[in-house]
C-alpha atoms as a PDB file:
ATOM      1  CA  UNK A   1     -16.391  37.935   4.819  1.00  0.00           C
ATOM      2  CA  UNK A   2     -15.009  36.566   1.941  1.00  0.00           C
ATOM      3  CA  UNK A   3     -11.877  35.299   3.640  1.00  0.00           C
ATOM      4  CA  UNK A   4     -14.091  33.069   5.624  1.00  0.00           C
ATOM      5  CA  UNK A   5     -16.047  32.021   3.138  1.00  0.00           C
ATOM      6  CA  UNK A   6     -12.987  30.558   1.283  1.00  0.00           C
ATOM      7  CA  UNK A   7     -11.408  28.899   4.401  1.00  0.00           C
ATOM      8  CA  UNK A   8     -14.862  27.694   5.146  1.00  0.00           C
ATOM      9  CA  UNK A   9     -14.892  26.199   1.649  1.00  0.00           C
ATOM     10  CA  UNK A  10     -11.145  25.071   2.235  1.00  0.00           C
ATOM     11  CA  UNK A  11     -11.978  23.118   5.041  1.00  0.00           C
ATOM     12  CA  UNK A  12     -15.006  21.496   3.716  1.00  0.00           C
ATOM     13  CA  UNK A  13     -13.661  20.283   0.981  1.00  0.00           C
ATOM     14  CA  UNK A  14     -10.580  18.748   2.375  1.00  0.00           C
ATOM     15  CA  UNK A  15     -11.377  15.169   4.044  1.00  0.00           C
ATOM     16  CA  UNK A  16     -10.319  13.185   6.963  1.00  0.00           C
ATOM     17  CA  UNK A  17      -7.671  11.176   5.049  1.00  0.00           C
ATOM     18  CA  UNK A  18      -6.440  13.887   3.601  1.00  0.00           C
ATOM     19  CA  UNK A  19      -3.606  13.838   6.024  1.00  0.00           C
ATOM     20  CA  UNK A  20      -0.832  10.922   5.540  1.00  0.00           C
ATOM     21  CA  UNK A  21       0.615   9.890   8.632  1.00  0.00           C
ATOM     22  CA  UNK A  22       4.611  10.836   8.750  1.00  0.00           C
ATOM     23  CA  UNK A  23       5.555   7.592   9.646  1.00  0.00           C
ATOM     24  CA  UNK A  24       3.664   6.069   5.912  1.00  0.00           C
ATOM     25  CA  UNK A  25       5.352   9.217   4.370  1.00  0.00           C
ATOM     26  CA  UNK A  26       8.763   8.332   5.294  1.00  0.00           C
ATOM     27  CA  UNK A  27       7.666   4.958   4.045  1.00  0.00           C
ATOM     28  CA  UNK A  28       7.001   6.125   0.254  1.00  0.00           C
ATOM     29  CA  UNK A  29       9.614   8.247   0.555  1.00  0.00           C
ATOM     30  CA  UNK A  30      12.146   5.200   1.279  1.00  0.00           C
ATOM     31  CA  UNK A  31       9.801   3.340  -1.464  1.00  0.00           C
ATOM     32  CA  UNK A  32      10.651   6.579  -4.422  1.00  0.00           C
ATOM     33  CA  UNK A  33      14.402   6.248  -3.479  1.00  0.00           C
ATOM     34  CA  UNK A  34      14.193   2.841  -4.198  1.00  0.00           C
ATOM     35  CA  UNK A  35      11.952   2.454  -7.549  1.00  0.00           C
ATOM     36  CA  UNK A  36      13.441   0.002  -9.918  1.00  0.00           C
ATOM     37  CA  UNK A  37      16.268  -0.820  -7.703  1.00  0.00           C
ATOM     38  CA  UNK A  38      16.529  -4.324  -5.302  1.00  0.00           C
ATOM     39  CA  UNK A  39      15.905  -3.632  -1.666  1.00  0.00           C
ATOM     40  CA  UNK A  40      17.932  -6.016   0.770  1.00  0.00           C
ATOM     41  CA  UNK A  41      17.522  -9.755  -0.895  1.00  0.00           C
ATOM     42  CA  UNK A  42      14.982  -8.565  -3.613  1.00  0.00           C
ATOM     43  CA  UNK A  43      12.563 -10.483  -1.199  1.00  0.00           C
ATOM     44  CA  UNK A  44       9.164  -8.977  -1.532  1.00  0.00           C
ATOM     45  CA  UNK A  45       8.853  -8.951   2.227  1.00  0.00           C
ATOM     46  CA  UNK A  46      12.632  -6.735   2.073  1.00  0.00           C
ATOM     47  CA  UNK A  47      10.671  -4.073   0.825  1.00  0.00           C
ATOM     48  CA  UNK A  48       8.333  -3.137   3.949  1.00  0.00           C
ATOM     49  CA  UNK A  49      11.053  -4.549   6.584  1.00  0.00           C
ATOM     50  CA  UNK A  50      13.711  -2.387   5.829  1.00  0.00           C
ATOM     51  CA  UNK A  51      12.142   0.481   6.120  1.00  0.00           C
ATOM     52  CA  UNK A  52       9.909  -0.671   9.249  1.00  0.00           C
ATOM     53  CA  UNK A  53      13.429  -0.827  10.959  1.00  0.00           C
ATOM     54  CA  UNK A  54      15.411   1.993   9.909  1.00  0.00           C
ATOM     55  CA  UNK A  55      12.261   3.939  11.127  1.00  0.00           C
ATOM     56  CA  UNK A  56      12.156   2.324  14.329  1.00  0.00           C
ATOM     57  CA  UNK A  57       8.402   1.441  13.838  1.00  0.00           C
ATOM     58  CA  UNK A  58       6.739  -1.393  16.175  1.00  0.00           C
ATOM     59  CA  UNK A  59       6.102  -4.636  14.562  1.00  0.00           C
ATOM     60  CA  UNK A  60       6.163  -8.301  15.302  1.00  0.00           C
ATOM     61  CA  UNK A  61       9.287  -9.148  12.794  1.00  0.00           C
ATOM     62  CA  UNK A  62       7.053 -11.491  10.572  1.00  0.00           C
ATOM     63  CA  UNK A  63       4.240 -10.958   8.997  1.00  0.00           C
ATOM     64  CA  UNK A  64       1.712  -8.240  11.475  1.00  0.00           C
ATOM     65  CA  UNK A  65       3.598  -4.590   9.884  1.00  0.00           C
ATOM     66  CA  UNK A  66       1.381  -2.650  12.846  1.00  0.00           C
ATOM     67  CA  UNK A  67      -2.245  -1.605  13.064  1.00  0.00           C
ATOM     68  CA  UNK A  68      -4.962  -3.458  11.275  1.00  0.00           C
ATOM     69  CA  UNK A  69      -7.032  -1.308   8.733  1.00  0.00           C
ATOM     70  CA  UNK A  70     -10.236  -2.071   7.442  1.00  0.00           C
ATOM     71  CA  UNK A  71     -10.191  -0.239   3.912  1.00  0.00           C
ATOM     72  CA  UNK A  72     -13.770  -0.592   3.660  1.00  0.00           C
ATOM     73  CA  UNK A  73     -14.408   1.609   6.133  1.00  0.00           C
ATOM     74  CA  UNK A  74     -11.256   3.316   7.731  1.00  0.00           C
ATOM     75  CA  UNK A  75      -8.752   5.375   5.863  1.00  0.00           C
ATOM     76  CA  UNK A  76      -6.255   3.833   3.785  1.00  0.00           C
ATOM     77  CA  UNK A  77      -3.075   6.003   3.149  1.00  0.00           C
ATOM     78  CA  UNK A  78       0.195   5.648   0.959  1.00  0.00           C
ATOM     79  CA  UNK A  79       2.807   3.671   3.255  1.00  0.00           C
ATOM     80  CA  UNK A  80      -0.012   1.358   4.686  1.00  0.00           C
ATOM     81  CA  UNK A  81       1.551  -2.141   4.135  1.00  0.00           C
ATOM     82  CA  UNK A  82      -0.741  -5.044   2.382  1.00  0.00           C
ATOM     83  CA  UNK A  83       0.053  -9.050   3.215  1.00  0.00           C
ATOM     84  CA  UNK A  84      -1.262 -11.224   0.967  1.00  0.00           C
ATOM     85  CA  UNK A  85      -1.999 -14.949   1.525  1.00  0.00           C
ATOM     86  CA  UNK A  86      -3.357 -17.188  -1.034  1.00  0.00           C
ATOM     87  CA  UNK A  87      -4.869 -14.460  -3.128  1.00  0.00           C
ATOM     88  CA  UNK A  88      -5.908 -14.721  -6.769  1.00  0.00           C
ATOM     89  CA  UNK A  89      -6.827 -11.281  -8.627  1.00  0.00           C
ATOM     90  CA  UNK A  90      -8.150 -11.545 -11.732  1.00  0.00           C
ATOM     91  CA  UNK A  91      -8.851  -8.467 -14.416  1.00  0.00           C
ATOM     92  CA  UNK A  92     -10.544  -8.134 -17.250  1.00  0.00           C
ATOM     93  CA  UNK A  93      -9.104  -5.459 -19.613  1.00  0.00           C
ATOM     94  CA  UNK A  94     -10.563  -4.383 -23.838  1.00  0.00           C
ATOM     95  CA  UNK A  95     -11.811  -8.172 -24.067  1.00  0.00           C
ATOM     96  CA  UNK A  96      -8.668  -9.832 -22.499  1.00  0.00           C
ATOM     97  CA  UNK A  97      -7.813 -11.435 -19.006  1.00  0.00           C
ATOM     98  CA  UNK A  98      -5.335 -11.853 -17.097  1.00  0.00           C
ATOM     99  CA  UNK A  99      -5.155 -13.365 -13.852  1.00  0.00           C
ATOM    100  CA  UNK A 100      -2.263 -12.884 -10.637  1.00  0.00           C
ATOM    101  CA  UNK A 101      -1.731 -15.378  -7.829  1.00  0.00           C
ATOM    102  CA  UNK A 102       0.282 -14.467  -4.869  1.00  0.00           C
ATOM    103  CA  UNK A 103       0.184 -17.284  -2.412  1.00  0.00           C
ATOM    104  CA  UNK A 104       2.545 -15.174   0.018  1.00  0.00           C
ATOM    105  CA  UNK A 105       2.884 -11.954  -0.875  1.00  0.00           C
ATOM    106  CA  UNK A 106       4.302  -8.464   0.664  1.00  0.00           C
ATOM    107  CA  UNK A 107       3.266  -4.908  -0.450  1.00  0.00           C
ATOM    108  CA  UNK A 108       2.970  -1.279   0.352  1.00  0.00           C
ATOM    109  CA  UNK A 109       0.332   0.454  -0.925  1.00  0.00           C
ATOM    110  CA  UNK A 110       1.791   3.683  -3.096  1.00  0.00           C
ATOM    111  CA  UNK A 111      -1.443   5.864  -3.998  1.00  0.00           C
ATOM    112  CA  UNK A 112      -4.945   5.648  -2.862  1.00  0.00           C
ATOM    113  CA  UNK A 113      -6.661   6.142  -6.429  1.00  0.00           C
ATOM    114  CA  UNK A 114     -10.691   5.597  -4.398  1.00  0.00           C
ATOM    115  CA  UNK A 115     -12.007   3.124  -1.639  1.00  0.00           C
ATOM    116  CA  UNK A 116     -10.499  -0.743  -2.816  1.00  0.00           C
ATOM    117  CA  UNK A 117      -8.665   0.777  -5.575  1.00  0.00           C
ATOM    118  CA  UNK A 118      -4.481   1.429  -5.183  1.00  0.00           C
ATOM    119  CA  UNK A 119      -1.140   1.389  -6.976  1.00  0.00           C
ATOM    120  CA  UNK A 120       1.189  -1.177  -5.037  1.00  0.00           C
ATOM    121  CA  UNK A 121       4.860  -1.063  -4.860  1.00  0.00           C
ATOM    122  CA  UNK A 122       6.062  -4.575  -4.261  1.00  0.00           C
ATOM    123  CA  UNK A 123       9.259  -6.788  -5.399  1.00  0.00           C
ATOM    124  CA  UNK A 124      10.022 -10.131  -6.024  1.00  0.00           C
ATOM    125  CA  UNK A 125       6.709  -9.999  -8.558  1.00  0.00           C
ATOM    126  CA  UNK A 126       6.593 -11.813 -11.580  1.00  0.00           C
ATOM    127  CA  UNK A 127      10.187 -12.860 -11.385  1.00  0.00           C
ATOM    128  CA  UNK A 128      11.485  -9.019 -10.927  1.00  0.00           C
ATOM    129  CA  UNK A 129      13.468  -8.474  -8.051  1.00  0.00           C
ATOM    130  CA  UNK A 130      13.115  -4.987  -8.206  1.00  0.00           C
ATOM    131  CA  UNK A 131      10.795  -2.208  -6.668  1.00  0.00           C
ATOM    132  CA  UNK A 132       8.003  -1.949  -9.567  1.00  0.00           C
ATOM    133  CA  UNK A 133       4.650  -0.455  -9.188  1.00  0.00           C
ATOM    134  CA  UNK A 134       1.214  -2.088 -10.368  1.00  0.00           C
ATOM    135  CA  UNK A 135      -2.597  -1.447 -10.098  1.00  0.00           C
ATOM    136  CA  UNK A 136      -4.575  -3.213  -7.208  1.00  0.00           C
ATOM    137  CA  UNK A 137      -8.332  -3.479  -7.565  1.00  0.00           C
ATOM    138  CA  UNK A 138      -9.457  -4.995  -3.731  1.00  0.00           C
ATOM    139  CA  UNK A 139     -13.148  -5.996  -5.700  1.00  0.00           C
ATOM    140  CA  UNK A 140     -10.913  -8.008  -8.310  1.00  0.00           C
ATOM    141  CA  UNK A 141      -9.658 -10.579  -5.495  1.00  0.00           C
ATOM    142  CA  UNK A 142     -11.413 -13.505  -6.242  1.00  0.00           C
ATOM    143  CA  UNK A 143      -9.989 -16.225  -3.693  1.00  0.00           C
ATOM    144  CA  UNK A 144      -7.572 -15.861  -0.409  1.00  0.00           C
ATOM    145  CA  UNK A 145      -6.827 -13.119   1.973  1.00  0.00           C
ATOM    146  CA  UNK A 146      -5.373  -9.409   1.928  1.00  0.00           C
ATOM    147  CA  UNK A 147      -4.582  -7.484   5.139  1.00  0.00           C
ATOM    148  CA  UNK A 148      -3.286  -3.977   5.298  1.00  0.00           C
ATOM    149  CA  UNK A 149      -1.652  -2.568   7.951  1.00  0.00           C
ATOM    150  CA  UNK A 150      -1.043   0.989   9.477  1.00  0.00           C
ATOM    151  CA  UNK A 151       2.893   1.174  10.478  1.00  0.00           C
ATOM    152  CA  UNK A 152       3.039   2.710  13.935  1.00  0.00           C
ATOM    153  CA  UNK A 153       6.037   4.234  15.939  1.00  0.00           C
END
Protein backbone atom coordinates (compact mmCIF):
# COMPACT_ATOMS: atom_id res chain seq x y z
CA UNK A 1 0.00 0.00 0.00
CA UNK A 2 2.64 2.19 0.54
CA UNK A 3 4.42 1.37 -2.70
CA UNK A 4 1.46 2.77 -4.45
CA UNK A 5 1.05 5.49 -2.58
CA UNK A 6 4.60 6.72 -3.50
CA UNK A 7 4.31 5.93 -7.27
CA UNK A 8 0.94 7.53 -7.05
CA UNK A 9 2.69 10.57 -5.57
CA UNK A 10 5.58 10.04 -8.23
CA UNK A 11 3.38 10.37 -10.96
CA UNK A 12 1.44 13.27 -9.76
CA UNK A 13 3.98 15.27 -9.21
CA UNK A 14 5.87 14.84 -12.38
CA UNK A 15 4.25 17.05 -15.33
CA UNK A 16 3.61 16.79 -18.95
CA UNK A 17 6.83 18.60 -19.99
CA UNK A 18 8.68 16.83 -17.89
CA UNK A 19 9.85 14.75 -20.76
CA UNK A 20 12.42 16.50 -23.36
CA UNK A 21 12.04 15.27 -26.69
CA UNK A 22 15.42 13.26 -27.88
CA UNK A 23 15.70 15.09 -30.85
CA UNK A 24 15.98 18.83 -28.44
CA UNK A 25 18.28 16.62 -26.21
CA UNK A 26 20.71 15.82 -28.81
CA UNK A 27 20.35 19.50 -29.54
CA UNK A 28 21.76 20.75 -25.99
CA UNK A 29 23.89 18.12 -26.02
CA UNK A 30 25.62 19.42 -29.41
CA UNK A 31 24.99 23.04 -27.69
CA UNK A 32 27.31 21.76 -24.09
CA UNK A 33 30.03 20.40 -26.52
CA UNK A 34 30.16 23.56 -28.00
CA UNK A 35 29.96 26.30 -25.02
CA UNK A 36 32.42 29.05 -25.53
CA UNK A 37 33.67 27.69 -28.71
CA UNK A 38 32.59 29.15 -32.56
CA UNK A 39 30.19 26.88 -34.34
CA UNK A 40 30.62 26.89 -38.28
CA UNK A 41 31.05 30.87 -39.24
CA UNK A 42 30.31 32.11 -35.61
CA UNK A 43 26.95 33.09 -37.38
CA UNK A 44 24.25 33.08 -34.81
CA UNK A 45 22.04 31.18 -37.21
CA UNK A 46 25.39 28.37 -37.36
CA UNK A 47 24.41 27.49 -34.08
CA UNK A 48 20.81 25.80 -34.64
CA UNK A 49 21.75 24.73 -38.42
CA UNK A 50 24.46 22.61 -37.73
CA UNK A 51 23.02 20.64 -35.53
CA UNK A 52 19.47 20.58 -37.40
CA UNK A 53 21.60 18.76 -40.14
CA UNK A 54 23.89 16.47 -38.56
CA UNK A 55 20.60 15.22 -36.88
CA UNK A 56 18.83 14.86 -39.98
CA UNK A 57 15.85 16.94 -38.60
CA UNK A 58 13.16 18.47 -41.19
CA UNK A 59 13.39 22.09 -41.78
CA UNK A 60 12.99 24.61 -44.52
CA UNK A 61 16.94 25.66 -44.66
CA UNK A 62 16.13 29.37 -43.62
CA UNK A 63 14.55 30.61 -41.05
CA UNK A 64 11.16 27.90 -40.02
CA UNK A 65 13.67 25.26 -37.53
CA UNK A 66 10.28 22.82 -37.43
CA UNK A 67 7.08 22.96 -35.42
CA UNK A 68 5.64 26.19 -34.18
CA UNK A 69 5.23 26.43 -30.29
CA UNK A 70 3.14 28.67 -28.52
CA UNK A 71 5.04 29.05 -25.05
CA UNK A 72 2.10 30.53 -23.58
CA UNK A 73 0.32 27.67 -23.65
CA UNK A 74 2.22 24.53 -25.03
CA UNK A 75 5.37 23.12 -23.59
CA UNK A 76 8.55 24.69 -24.16
CA UNK A 77 11.64 22.35 -23.77
CA UNK A 78 15.57 22.80 -23.88
CA UNK A 79 16.58 22.39 -27.73
CA UNK A 80 13.38 24.32 -28.90
CA UNK A 81 14.93 26.94 -31.30
CA UNK A 82 13.82 30.85 -30.90
CA UNK A 83 13.99 33.37 -34.22
CA UNK A 84 13.99 36.68 -33.46
CA UNK A 85 13.00 39.57 -35.77
CA UNK A 86 13.12 43.11 -34.82
CA UNK A 87 12.96 42.48 -31.12
CA UNK A 88 13.94 44.91 -28.37
CA UNK A 89 14.19 43.42 -24.65
CA UNK A 90 14.65 45.66 -22.15
CA UNK A 91 15.50 44.82 -18.18
CA UNK A 92 15.52 46.55 -15.35
CA UNK A 93 18.03 45.23 -12.75
CA UNK A 94 18.98 47.02 -8.62
CA UNK A 95 17.96 50.54 -10.23
CA UNK A 96 19.81 50.10 -13.62
CA UNK A 97 18.70 49.29 -17.31
CA UNK A 98 19.83 47.88 -19.90
CA UNK A 99 18.28 47.33 -23.08
CA UNK A 100 19.10 44.39 -26.19
CA UNK A 101 18.05 44.75 -29.82
CA UNK A 102 18.26 41.86 -32.12
CA UNK A 103 16.86 42.85 -35.44
CA UNK A 104 17.66 39.19 -36.81
CA UNK A 105 18.47 36.99 -34.40
CA UNK A 106 18.96 32.97 -33.93
CA UNK A 107 18.72 31.03 -30.60
CA UNK A 108 18.12 27.81 -28.82
CA UNK A 109 16.56 27.89 -25.80
CA UNK A 110 18.99 26.02 -23.00
CA UNK A 111 16.73 25.72 -19.71
CA UNK A 112 13.14 26.34 -19.13
CA UNK A 113 13.53 28.33 -15.69
CA UNK A 114 9.02 28.91 -15.69
CA UNK A 115 6.42 29.82 -18.50
CA UNK A 116 8.24 33.07 -20.67
CA UNK A 117 11.27 32.76 -18.66
CA UNK A 118 14.66 30.78 -20.30
CA UNK A 119 18.44 30.76 -20.52
CA UNK A 120 19.38 31.09 -24.37
CA UNK A 121 22.44 29.81 -25.97
CA UNK A 122 23.09 31.93 -29.00
CA UNK A 123 26.37 33.34 -30.91
CA UNK A 124 27.28 36.10 -32.83
CA UNK A 125 25.76 38.32 -29.64
CA UNK A 126 27.19 41.38 -28.64
CA UNK A 127 30.14 41.04 -30.92
CA UNK A 128 31.09 37.35 -29.46
CA UNK A 129 31.31 34.81 -31.92
CA UNK A 130 31.16 32.22 -29.56
CA UNK A 131 28.43 29.89 -27.94
CA UNK A 132 27.54 32.04 -24.65
CA UNK A 133 24.51 31.66 -22.58
CA UNK A 134 22.14 34.60 -21.32
CA UNK A 135 18.76 35.09 -19.51
CA UNK A 136 15.53 35.57 -21.69
CA UNK A 137 12.50 37.10 -20.03
CA UNK A 138 9.52 36.63 -23.06
CA UNK A 139 7.36 39.56 -20.77
CA UNK A 140 10.59 41.87 -21.17
CA UNK A 141 10.16 42.07 -25.15
CA UNK A 142 8.98 45.31 -25.67
CA UNK A 143 8.83 45.72 -29.64
CA UNK A 144 9.21 42.98 -32.66
CA UNK A 145 8.67 39.33 -32.93
CA UNK A 146 10.01 35.96 -31.27
CA UNK A 147 9.06 32.50 -32.62
CA UNK A 148 10.16 29.23 -31.16
CA UNK A 149 10.21 26.23 -32.79
CA UNK A 150 10.01 22.41 -31.93
CA UNK A 151 12.87 20.56 -34.16
CA UNK A 152 11.23 17.48 -35.63
CA UNK A 153 12.79 14.32 -37.33
Amino acid sequence: MLTSLLITLLLSTSGPCDSIPALNQSIISFVNDHLNKKVGRGECWDLAAVPLNNLRAKWDGNLSFGTKVDYKSECVYPGDIIQFERVIVEYKYDGGFSRDEMPHHTAIIYEVKSTGDFIIAHQNYNNKRKVILTPLTMANIKKGKAVIYRPVN
